[in-house]
PDB file of N, CA and C in Angstrom:
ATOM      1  N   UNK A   1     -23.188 -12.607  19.132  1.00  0.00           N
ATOM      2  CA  UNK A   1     -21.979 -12.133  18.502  1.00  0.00           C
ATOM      3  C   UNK A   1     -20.863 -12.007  19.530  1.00  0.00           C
ATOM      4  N   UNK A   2     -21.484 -11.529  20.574  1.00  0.00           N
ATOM      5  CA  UNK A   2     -19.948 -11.710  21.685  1.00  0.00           C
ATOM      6  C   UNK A   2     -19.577 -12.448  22.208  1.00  0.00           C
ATOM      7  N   UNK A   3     -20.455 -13.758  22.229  1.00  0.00           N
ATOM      8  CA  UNK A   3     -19.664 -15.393  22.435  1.00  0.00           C
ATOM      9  C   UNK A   3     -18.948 -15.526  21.415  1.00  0.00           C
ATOM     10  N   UNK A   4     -19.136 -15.415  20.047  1.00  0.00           N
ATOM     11  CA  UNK A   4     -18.632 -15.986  19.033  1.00  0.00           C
ATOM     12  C   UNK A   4     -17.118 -14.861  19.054  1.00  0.00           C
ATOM     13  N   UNK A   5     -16.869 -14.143  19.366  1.00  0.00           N
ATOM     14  CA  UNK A   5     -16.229 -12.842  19.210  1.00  0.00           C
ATOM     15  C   UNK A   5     -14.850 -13.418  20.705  1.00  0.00           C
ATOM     16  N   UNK A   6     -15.151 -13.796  21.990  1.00  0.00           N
ATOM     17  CA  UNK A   6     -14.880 -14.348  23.051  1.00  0.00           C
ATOM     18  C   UNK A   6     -14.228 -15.645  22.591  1.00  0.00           C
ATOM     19  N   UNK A   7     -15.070 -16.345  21.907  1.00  0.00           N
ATOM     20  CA  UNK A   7     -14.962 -17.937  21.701  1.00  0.00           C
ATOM     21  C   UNK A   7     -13.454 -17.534  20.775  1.00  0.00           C
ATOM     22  N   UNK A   8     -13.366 -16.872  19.899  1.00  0.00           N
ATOM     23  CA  UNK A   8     -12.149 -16.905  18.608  1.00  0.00           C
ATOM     24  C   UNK A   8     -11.165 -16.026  19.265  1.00  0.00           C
ATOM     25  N   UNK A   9     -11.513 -15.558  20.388  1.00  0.00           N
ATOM     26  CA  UNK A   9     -10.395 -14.357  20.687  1.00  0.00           C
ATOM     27  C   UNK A   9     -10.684 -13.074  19.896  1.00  0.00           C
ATOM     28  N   UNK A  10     -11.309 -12.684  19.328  1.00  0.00           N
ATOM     29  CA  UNK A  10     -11.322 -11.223  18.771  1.00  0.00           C
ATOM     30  C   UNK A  10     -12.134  -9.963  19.496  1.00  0.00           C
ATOM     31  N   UNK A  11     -11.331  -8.998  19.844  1.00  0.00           N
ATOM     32  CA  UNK A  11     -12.202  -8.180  20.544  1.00  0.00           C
ATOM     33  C   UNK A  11     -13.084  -7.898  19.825  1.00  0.00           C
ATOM     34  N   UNK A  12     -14.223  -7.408  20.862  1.00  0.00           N
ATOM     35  CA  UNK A  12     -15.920  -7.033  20.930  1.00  0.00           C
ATOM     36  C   UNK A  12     -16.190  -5.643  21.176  1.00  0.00           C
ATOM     37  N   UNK A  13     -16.589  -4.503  21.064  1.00  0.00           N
ATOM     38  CA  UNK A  13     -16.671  -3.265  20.862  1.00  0.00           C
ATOM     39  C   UNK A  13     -18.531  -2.751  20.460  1.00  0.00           C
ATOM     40  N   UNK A  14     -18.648  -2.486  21.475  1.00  0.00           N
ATOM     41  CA  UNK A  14     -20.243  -1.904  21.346  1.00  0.00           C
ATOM     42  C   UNK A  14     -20.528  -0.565  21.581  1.00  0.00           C
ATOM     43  N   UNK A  15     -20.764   0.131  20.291  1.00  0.00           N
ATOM     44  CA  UNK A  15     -20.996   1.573  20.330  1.00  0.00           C
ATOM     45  C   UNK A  15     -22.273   1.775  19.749  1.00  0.00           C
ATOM     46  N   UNK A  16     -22.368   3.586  19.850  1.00  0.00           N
ATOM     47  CA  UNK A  16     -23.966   3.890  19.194  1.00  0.00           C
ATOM     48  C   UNK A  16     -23.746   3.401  17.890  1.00  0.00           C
ATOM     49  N   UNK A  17     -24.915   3.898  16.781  1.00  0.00           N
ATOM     50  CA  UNK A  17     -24.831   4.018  15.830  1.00  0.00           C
ATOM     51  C   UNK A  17     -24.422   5.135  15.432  1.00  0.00           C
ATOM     52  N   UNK A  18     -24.722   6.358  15.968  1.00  0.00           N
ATOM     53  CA  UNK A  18     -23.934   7.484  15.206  1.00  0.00           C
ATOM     54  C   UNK A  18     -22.547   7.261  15.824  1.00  0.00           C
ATOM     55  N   UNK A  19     -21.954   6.926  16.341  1.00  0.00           N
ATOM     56  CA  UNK A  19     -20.645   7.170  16.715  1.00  0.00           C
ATOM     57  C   UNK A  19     -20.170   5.844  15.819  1.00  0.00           C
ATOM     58  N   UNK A  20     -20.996   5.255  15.887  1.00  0.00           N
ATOM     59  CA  UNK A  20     -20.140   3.967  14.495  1.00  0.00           C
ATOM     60  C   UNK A  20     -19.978   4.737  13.584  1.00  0.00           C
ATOM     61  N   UNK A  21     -20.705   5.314  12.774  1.00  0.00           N
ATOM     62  CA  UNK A  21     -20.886   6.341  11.447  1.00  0.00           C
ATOM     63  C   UNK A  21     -19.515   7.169  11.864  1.00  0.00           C
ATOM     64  N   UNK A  22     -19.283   7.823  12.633  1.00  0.00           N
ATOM     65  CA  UNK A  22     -18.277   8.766  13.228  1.00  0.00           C
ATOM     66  C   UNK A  22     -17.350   7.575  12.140  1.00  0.00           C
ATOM     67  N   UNK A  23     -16.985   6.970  13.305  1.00  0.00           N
ATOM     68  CA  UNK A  23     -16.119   5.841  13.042  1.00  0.00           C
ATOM     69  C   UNK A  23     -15.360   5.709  11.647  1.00  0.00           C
ATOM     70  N   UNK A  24     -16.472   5.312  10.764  1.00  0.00           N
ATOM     71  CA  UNK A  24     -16.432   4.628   9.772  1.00  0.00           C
ATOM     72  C   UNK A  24     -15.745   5.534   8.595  1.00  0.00           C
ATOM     73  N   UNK A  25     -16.406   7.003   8.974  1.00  0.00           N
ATOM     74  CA  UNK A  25     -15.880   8.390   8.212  1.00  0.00           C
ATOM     75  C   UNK A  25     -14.703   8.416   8.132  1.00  0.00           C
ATOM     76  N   UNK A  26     -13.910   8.658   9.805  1.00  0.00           N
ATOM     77  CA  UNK A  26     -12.866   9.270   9.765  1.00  0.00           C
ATOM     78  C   UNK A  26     -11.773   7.975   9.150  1.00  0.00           C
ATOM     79  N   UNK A  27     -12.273   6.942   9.202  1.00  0.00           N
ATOM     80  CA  UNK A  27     -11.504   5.947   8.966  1.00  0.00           C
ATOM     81  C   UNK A  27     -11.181   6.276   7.539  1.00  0.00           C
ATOM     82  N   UNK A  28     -12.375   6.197   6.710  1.00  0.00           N
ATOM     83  CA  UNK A  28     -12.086   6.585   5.591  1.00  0.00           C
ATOM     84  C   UNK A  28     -12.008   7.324   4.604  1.00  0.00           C
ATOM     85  N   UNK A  29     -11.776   8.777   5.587  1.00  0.00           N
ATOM     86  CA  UNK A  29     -10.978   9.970   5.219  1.00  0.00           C
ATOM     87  C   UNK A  29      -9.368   9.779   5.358  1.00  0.00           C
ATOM     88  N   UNK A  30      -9.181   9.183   6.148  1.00  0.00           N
ATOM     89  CA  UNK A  30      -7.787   8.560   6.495  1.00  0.00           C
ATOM     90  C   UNK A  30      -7.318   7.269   5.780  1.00  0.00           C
ATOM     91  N   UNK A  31      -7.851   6.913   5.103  1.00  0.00           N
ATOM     92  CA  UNK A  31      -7.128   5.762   4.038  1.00  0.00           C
ATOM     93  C   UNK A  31      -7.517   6.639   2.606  1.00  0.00           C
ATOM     94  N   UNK A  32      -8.414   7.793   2.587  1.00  0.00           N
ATOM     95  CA  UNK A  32      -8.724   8.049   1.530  1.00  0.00           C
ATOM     96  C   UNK A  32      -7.487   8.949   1.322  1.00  0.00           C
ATOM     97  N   UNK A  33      -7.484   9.914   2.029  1.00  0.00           N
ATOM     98  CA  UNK A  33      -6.034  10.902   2.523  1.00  0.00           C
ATOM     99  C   UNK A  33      -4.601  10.361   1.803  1.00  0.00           C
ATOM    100  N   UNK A  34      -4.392   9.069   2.874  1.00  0.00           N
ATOM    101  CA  UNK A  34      -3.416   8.553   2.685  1.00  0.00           C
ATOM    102  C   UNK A  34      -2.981   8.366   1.191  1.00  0.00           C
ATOM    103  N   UNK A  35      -3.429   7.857   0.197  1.00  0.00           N
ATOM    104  CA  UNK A  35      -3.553   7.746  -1.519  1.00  0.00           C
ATOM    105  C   UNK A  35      -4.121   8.493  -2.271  1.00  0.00           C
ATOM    106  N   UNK A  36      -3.801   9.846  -2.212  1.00  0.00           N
ATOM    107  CA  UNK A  36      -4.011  11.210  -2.924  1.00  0.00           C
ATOM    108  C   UNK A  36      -3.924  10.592  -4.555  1.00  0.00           C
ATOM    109  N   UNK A  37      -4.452  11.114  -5.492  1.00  0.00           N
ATOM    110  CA  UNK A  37      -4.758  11.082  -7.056  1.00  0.00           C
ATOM    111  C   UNK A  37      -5.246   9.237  -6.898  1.00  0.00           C
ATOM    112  N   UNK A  38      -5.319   8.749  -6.357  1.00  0.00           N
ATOM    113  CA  UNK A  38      -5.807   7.019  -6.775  1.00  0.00           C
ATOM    114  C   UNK A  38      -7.359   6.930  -6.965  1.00  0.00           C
ATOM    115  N   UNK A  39      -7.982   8.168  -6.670  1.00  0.00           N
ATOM    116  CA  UNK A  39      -9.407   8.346  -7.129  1.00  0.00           C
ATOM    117  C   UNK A  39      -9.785   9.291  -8.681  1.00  0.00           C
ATOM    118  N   UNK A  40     -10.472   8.102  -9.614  1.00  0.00           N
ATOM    119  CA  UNK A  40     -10.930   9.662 -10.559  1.00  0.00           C
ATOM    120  C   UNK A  40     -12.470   9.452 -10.879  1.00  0.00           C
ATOM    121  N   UNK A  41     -12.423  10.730 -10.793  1.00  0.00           N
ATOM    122  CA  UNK A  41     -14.087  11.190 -11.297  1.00  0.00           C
ATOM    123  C   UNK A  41     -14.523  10.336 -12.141  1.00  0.00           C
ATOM    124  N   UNK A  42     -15.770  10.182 -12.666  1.00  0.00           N
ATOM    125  CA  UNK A  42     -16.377   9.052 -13.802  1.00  0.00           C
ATOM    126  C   UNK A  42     -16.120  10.477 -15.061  1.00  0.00           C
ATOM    127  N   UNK A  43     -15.465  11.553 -14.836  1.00  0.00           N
ATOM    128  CA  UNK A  43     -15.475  12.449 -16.307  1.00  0.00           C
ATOM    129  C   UNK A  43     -14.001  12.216 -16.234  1.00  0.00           C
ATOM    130  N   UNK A  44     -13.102  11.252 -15.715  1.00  0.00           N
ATOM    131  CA  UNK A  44     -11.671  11.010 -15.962  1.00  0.00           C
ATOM    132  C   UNK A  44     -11.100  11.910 -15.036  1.00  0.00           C
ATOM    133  N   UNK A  45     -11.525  13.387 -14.602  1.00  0.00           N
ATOM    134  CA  UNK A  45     -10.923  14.203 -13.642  1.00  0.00           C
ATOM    135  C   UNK A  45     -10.686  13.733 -12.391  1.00  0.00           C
ATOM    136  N   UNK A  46     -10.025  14.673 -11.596  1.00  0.00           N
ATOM    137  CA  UNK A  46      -9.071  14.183  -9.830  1.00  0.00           C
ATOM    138  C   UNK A  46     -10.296  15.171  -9.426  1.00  0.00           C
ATOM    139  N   UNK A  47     -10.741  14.382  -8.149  1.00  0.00           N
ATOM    140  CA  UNK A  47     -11.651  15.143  -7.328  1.00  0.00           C
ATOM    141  C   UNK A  47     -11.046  16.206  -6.565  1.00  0.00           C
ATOM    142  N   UNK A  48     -11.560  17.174  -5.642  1.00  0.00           N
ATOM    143  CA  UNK A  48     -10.831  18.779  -5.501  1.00  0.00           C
ATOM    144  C   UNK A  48      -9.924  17.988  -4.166  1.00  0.00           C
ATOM    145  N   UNK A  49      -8.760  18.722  -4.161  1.00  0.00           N
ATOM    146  CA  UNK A  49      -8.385  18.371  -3.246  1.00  0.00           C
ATOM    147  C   UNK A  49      -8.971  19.298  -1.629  1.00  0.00           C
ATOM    148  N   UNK A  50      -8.271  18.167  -0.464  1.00  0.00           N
ATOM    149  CA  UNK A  50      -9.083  18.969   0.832  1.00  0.00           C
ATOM    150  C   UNK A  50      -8.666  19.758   1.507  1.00  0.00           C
ATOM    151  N   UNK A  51      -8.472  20.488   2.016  1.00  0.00           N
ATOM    152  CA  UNK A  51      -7.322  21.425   2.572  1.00  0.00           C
ATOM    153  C   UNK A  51      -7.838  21.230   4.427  1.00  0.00           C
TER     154      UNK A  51
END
């Protein structure tokens, strides 16, 4: 993967697995954040907001 990653130009990034998980969370607490009410419950309701 890091020839192929080298070969195209795209950086390469090797972390644990829990710190990927880290990762992956805050990422998408932060796009989730960002678009407040664009989520609804399967009972039609807005999930609680986070404070």
């Amino acid at each position: 993967m890091r020839d192929c990653c080298e070969t195209n130009d795209i950086l390469y990034t090797e972390t644990s697995l829990t710190e990927s998980y880290g990762i992956v969370v805050r990422y998408l607490n932060e796009v989730g954040l960002a678009a407040p009410g664009s989520f609804r419950l399967p009972d039609g309701g807005e999930p609680p907001l986070r404070v």
